[in-house]
Protein backbone atom coordinates (compact mmCIF):
# COMPACT_ATOMS: atom_id res chain seq x y z
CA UNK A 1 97.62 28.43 -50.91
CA UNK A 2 94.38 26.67 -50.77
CA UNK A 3 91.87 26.81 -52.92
CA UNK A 4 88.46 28.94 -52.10
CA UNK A 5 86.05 27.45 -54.16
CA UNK A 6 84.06 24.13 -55.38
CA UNK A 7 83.08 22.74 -58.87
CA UNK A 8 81.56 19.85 -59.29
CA UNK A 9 80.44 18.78 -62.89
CA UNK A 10 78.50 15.97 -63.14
CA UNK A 11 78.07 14.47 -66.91
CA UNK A 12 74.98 12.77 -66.29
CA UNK A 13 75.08 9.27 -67.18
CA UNK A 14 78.79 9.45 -69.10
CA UNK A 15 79.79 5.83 -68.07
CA UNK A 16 79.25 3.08 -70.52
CA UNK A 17 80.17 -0.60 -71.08
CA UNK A 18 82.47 -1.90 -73.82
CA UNK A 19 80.80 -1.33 -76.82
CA UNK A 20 80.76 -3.04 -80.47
CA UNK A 21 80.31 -0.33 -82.55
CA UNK A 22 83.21 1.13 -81.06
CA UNK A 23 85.60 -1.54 -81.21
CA UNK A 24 84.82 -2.35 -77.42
CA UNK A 25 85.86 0.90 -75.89
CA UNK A 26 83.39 2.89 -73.63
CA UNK A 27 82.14 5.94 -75.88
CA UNK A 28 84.07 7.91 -73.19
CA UNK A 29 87.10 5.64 -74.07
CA UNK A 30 87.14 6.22 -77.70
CA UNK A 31 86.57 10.28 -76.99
CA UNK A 32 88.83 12.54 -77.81
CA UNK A 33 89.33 14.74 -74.51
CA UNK A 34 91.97 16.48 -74.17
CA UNK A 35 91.05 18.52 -71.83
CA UNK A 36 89.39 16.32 -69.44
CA UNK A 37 92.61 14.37 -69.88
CA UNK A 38 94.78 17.26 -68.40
CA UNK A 39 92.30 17.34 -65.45
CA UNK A 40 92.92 13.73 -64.72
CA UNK A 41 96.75 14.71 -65.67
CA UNK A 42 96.67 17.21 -63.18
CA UNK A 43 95.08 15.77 -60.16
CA UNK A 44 93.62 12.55 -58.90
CA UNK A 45 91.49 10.07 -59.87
CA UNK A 46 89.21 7.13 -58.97
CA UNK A 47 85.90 5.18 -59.53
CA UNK A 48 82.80 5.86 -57.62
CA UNK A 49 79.62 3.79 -56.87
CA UNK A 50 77.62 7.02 -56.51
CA UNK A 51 75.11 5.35 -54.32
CA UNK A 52 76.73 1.86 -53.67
CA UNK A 53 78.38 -1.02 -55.36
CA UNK A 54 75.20 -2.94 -56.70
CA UNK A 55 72.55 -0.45 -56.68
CA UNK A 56 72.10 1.24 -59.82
CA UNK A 57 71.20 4.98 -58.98
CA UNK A 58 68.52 7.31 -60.34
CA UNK A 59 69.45 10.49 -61.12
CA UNK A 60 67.61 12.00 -58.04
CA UNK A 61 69.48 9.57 -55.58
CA UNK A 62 72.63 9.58 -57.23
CA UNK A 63 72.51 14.09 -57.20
CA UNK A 64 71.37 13.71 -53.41
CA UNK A 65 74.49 11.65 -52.24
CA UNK A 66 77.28 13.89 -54.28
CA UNK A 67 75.21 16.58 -52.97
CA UNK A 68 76.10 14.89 -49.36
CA UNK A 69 72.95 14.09 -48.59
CA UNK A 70 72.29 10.26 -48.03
CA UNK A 71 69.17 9.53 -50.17
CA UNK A 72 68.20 6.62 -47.14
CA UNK A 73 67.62 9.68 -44.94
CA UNK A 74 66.02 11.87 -47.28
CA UNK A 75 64.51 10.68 -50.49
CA UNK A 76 60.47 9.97 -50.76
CA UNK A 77 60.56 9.79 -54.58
CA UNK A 78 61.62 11.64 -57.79
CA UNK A 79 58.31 13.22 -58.22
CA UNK A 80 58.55 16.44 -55.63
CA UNK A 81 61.96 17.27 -56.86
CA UNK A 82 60.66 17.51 -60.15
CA UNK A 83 58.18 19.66 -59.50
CA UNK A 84 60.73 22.09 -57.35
CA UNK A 85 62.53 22.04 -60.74
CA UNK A 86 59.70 22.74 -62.70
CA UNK A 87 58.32 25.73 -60.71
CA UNK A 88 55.96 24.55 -58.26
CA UNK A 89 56.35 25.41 -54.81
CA UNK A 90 56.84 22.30 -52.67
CA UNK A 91 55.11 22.65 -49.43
CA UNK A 92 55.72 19.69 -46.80
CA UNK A 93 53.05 16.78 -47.18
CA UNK A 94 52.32 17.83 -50.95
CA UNK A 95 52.47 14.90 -53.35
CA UNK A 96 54.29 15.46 -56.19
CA UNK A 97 55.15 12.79 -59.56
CA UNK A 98 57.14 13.04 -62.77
CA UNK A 99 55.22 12.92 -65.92
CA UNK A 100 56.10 12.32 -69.79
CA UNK A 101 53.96 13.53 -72.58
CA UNK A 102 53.50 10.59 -74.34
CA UNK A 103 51.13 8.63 -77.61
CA UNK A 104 48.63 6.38 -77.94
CA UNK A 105 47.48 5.01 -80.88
CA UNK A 106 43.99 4.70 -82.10
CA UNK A 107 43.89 1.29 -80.05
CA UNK A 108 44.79 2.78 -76.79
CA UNK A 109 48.54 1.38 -76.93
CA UNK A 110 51.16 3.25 -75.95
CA UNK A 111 53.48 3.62 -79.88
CA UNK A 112 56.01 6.37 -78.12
CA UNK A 113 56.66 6.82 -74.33
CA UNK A 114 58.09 10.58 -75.37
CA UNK A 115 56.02 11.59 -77.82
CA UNK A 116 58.47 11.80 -80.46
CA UNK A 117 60.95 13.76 -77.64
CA UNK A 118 58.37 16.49 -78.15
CA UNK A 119 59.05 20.05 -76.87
CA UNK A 120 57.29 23.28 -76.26
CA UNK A 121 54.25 21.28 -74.38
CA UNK A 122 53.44 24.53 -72.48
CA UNK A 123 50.19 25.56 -73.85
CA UNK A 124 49.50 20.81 -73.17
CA UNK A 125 50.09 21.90 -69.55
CA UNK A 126 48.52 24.93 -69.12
CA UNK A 127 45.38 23.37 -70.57
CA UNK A 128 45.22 20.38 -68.75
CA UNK A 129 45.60 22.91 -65.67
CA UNK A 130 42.75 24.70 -67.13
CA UNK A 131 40.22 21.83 -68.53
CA UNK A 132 40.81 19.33 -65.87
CA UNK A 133 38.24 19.27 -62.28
CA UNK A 134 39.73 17.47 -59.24
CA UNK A 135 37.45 19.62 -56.89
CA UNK A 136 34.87 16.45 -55.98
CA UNK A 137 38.05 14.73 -54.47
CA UNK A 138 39.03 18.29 -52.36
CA UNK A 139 42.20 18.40 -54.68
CA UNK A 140 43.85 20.76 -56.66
CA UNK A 141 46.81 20.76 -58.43
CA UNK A 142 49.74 21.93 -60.63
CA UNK A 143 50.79 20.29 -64.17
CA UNK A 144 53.81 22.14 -65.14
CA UNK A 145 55.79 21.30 -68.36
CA UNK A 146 59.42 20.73 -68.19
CA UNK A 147 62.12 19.85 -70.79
CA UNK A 148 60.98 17.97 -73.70
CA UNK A 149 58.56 15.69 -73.17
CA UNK A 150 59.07 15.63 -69.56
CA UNK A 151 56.48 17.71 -66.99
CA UNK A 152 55.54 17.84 -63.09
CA UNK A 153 52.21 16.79 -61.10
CA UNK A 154 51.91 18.25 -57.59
CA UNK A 155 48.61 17.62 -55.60
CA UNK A 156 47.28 19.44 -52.51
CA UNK A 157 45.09 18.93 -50.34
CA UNK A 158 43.53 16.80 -47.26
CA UNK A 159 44.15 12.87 -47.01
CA UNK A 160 46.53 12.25 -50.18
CA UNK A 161 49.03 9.21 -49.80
CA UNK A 162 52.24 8.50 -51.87
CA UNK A 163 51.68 5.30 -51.97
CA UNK A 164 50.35 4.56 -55.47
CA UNK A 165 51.87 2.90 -58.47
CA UNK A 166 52.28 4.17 -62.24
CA UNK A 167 50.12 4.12 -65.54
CA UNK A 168 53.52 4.05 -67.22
CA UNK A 169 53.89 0.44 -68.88
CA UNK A 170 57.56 1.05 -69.23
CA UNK A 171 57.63 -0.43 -72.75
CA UNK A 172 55.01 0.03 -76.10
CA UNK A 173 52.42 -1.68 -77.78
CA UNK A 174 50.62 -2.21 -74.40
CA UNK A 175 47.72 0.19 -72.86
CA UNK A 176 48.58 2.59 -69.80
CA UNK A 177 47.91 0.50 -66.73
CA UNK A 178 45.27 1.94 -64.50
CA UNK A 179 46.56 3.70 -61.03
CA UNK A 180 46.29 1.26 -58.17
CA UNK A 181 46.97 1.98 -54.19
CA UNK A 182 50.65 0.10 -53.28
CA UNK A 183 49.27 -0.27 -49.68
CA UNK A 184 45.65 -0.73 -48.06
CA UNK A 185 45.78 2.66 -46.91
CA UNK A 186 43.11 5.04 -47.64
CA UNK A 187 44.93 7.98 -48.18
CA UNK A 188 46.88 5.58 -51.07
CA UNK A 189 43.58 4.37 -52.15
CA UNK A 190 42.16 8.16 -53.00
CA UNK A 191 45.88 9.38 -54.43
CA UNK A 192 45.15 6.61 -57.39
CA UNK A 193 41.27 7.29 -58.17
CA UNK A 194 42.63 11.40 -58.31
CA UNK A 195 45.17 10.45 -60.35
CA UNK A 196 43.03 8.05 -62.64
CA UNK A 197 40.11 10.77 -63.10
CA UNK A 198 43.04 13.25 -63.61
CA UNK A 199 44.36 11.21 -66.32
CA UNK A 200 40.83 10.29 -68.01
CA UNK A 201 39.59 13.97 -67.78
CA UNK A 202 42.91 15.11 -69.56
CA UNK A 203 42.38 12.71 -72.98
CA UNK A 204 40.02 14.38 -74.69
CA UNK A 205 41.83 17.71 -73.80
CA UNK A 206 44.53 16.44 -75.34
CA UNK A 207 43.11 14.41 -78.42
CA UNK A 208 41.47 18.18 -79.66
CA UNK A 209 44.38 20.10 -78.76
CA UNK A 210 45.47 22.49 -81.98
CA UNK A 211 49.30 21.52 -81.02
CA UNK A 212 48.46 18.16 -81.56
CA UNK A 213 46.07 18.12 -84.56
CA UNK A 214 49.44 20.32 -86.33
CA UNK A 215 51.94 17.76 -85.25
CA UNK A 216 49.22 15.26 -86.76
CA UNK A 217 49.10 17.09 -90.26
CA UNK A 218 53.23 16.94 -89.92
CA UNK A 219 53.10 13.35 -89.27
CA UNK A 220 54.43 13.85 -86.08
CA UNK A 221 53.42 11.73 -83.01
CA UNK A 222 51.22 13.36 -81.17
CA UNK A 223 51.41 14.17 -77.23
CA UNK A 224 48.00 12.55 -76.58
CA UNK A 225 48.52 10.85 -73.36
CA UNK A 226 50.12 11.86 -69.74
CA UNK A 227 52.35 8.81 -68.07
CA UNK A 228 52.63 9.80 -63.97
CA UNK A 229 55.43 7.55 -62.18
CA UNK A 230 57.98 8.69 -59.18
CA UNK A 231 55.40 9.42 -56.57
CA UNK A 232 56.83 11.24 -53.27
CA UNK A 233 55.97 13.41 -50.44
CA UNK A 234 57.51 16.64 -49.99
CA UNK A 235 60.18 16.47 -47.08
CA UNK A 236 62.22 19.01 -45.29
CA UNK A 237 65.80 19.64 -46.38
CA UNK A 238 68.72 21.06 -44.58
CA UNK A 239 70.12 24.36 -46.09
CA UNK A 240 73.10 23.55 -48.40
CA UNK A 241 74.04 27.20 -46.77
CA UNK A 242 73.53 25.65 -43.06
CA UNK A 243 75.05 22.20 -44.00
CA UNK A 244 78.46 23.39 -45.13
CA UNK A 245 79.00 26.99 -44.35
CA UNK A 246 79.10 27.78 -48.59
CA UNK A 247 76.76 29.32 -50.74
CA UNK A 248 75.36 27.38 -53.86
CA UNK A 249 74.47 27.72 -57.09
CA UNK A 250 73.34 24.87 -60.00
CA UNK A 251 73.58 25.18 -63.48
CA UNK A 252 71.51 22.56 -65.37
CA UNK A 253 69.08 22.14 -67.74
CA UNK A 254 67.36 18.91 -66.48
CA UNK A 255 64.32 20.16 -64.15
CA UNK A 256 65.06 17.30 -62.00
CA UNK A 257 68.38 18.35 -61.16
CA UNK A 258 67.03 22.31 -60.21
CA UNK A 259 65.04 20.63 -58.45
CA UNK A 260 66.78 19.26 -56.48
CA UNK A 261 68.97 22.48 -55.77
CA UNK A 262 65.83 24.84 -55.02
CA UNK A 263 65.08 22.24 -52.13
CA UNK A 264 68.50 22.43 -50.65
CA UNK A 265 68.79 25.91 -51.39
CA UNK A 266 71.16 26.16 -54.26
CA UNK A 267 70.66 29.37 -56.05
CA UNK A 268 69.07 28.20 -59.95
CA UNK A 269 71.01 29.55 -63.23
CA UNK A 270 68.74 29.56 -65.94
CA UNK A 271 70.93 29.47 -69.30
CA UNK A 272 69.07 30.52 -72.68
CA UNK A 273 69.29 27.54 -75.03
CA UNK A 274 70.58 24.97 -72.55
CA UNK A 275 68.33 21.81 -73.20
CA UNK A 276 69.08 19.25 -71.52
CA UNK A 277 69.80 16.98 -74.77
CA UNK A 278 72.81 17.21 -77.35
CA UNK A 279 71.59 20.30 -78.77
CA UNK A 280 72.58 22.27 -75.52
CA UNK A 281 73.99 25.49 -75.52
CA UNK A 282 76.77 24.29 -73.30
CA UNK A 283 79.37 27.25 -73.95
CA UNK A 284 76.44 29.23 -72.25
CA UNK A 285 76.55 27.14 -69.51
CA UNK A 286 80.08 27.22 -68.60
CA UNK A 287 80.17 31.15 -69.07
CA UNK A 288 77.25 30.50 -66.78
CA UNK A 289 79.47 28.66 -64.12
CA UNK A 290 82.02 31.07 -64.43
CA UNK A 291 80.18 34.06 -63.59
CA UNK A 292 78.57 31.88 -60.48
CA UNK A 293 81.63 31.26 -58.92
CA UNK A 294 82.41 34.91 -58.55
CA UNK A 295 79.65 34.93 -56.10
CA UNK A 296 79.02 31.46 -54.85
CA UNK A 297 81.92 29.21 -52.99
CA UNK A 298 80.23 25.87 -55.04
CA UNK A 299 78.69 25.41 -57.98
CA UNK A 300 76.95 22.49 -59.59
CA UNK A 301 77.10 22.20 -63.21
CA UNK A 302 74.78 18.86 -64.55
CA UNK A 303 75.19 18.44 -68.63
CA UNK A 304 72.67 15.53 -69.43
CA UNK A 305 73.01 14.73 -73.21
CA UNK A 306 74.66 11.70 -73.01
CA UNK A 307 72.47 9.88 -71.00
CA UNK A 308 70.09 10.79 -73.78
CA UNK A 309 72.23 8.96 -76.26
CA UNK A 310 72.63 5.98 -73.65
CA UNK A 311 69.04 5.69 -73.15
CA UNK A 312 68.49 5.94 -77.17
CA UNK A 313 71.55 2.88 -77.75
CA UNK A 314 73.32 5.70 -79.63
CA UNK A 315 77.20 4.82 -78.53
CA UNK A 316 79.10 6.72 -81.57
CA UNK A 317 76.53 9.97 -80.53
CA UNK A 318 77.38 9.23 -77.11
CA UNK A 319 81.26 9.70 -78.12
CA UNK A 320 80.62 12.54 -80.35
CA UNK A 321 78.28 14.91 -77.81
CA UNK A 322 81.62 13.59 -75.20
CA UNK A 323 84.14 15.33 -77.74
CA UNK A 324 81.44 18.28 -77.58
CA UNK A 325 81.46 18.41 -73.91
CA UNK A 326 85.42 18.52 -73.68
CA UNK A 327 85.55 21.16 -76.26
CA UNK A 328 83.49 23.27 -74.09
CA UNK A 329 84.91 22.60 -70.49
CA UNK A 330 88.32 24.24 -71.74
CA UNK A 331 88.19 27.59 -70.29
CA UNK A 332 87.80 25.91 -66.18
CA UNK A 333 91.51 24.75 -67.42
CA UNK A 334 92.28 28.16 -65.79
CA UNK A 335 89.78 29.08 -62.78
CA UNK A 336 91.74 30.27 -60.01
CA UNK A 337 91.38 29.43 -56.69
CA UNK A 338 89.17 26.50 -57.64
CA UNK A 339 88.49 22.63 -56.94
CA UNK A 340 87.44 20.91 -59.40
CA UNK A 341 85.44 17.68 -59.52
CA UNK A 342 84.59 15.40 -62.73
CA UNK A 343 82.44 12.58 -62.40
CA UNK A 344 78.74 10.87 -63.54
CA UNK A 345 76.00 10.45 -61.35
CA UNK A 346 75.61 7.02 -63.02
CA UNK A 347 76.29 4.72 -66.11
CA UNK A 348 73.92 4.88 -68.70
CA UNK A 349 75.25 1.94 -71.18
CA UNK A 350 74.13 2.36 -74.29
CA UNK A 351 74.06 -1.72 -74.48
CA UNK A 352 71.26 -1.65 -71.57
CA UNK A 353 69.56 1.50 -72.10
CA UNK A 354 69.44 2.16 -69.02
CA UNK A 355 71.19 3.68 -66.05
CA UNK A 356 73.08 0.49 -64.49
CA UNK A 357 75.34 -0.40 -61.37
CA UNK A 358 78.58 0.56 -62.73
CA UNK A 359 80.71 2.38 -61.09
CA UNK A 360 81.41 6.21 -62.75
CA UNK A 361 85.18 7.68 -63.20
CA UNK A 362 85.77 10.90 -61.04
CA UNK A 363 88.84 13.06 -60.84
CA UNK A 364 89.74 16.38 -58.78
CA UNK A 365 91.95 18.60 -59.39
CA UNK A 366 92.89 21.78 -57.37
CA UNK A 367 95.01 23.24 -55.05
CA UNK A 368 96.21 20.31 -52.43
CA UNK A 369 95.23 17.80 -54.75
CA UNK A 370 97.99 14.35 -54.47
CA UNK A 371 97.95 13.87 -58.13
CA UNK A 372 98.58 9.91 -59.32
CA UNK A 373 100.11 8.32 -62.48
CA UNK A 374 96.49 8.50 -64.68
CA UNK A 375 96.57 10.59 -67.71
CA UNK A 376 93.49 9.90 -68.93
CA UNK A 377 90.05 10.17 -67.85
CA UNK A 378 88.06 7.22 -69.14
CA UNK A 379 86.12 3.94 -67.44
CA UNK A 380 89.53 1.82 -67.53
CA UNK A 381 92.20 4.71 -66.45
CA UNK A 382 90.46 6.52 -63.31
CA UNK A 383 90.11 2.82 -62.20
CA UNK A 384 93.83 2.80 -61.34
CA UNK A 385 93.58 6.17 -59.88
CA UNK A 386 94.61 7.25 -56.22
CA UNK A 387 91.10 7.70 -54.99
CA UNK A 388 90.70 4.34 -55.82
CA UNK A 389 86.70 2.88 -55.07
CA UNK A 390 84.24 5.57 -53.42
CA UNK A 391 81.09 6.37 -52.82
CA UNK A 392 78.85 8.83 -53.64
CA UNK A 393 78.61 10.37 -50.74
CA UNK A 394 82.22 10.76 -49.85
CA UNK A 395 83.05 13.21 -52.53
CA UNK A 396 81.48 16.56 -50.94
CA UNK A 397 84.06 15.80 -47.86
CA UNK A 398 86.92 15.38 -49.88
CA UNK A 399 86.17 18.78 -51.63
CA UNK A 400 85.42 20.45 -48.65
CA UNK A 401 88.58 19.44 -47.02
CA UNK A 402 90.78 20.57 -49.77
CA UNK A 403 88.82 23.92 -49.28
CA UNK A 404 89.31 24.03 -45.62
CA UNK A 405 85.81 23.43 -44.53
CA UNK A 406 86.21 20.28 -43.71
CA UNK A 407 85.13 19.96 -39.62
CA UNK A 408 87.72 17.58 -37.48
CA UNK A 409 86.84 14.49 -36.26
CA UNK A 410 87.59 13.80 -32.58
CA UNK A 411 90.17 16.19 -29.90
């Protein structure tokens, strides 16, 4: 009989390089997972370069090629598909960036990038969206908060370029960098004096904020300054519906990652509690998933917190929020009719931290499924696996085919 429906759960940034602190196993390596051992038990496994071997994938390319669509064709930049996820309706041509809430000291330096990995900056956003005037430049715009310390910029309006670089310095102790055009175009040139009067108009708003003055008197860091980076104009996406003859749905907590679904047309399934960090309420999510699949022939299901824990250089929290996550994936152990798909959208060693170009471990298991000799699913094991070396992109297919929707090639 074959199988009806698609899961795919991505563990965003699960793959890791040897490690000291953990005797030089992987934090997924020195997991306990039972359960995503059966999985790999039970069907077949590989290693994937989810963009290519060499390139080290953002999230937002890495999500667009499982997603089966190649990010070459398709991708303008990170910041639109944040802004999807955060709310704001993309129109085509709009400009939209990523933004962090993030601190400067009394010097001007940026002391924390994340403002202490601050949440609940709606009542930030909504006053920068109040106190700030672009209307000399014939702009306006959206500033939407979105999980933690991250939020959304979308502009609109006539002769705005993408073509501008970052204030974000990428590392502390150094001021934000002004916003300079990345070509001599004039659209390019106006994008970056917006987006430097946007940031200078939204300082003093946020140096007097009451939010901040309380998480002063707590000695917390405040949220005084906005970092913009991932500039991109809004595209046009093929239906996910049109594409592949299935109806979607994501599950994630990550804005990015909704995002990305609402502009492909995956149906969003907001989950009370889920944060995006180790603190998730991931048994809500996978009751989530389950009641999604009863009404959807594919459903994404993104759980972020260990990249967090890469990013931070936290490998035995990285291995402990894995044991979490296996805990809480037990119940798909039984999903009829159901594919099922395992994999990261990228390694996020917690000796780099950041995402790098090794490949991720991915396993399916369903109906159809050739099942090899790996009972374990880890860096090291999946890397003997059947599927052997693939990309990205070639995962959809593989599901698809298993599902019968697979389209033939030729007479």
């Amino acid at each position: 009989m074959t199988a009806q429906r698609i899961l795919l759960i991505v563990l965003d940034g699960i793959g890791d390089r040897p490690h000291p602190a953990l005797g030089g196993a992987t934090p997924l390596s020195a997991a306990r997972t039972p359960v995503l051992d059966r999985l790999a038990r039970e069907g077949v496994t590989g290693i994937m370069d989810t963009i290519a071997p060499g390139i080290r994938p953002g999230s937002d390319t890495s999500h667009l090629a499982l997603l089966g669509y190649p990010p070459e064709g398709c991708y303008t930049g990170r910041g639109p598909l944040e802004a999807e996820g955060n709310g704001v309706r993309m129109r085509p041509g709009m400009v939209g960036f990523r933004a962090n809430y993030a601190t400067l000291d009394p010097d001007g330096l940026v002391v924390d990038r994340r403002a202490g990995r601050i949440h609940g900056t709606e009542p930030l956003s909504k006053a920068i969206e109040e106190g700030v005037d672009l209307s000399s430049f014939g702009v306006t715009f959206r500033f939407v908060s979105g999980v933690g310390h991250r939020a959304a910029l979308a502009l609109d309006g006539e002769g705005l370029g993408d073509g501008v670089g970052s204030n974000d310095p990428k590392h502390e102790g150094v001021p934000p960098t002004p916003f300079e055009p990345a070509t001599d175009r004039a659209e390019d040139a106006k994008t970056a004096a917006v987006l430097n009067e946007l940031v200078r108009q939204a300082r003093p708003i946020l140096f007097d904020h009451p939010l901040n003055r309380e998480r002063l008197a707590q000695g917390l860091p405040p949220a005084n300054e906005v970092l913009l980076r991932g500039a991109g104009r809004m595209g046009d996406f093929q239906p996910f519906a049109e594409r592949y003859g299935l109806t979607g749905a994501v599950v994630a907590a990550a804005t990015l990652i909704t995002g990305i679904g609402k502009v492909v047309g995956l149906e969003t399934v907001r989950v009370e509690g889920a944060t995006g960090s180790i603190d998730s309420n991931l048994e809500g999510k996978v009751r989530a998933v389950t009641d999604a699949l009863e009404t959807h022939g594919f459903v994404l299901l993104n759980i972020k917190g260990a990249d967090e824990s890469g990013h931070d250089g936290r490998a035995e929290q990285k291995r402990d929020f894995i044991e979490r996550i296996d805990g809480a994936l037990a119940s798909f152990l039984d999903l009829p009719g159901t594919v099922i798909a395992v994999c990261a959208d990228h390694s996020t060693p917690c000796s780099v931290m950041d995402h790098s170009a090794d490949p991720v471990p991915v396993l399916i298991r369903g109906e159809g499924v050739r099942p090899d000799r790996v009972d374990r699913f880890d860096e090291f094991r999946c890397a003997e696996g059947g599927l052997h070396r693939i990309r990205g992109r070639d995962l959809l297919p593989t599901l698809l085919d298993l599902i019968g929707k697979a389209h033939k090639y030729g007479a």
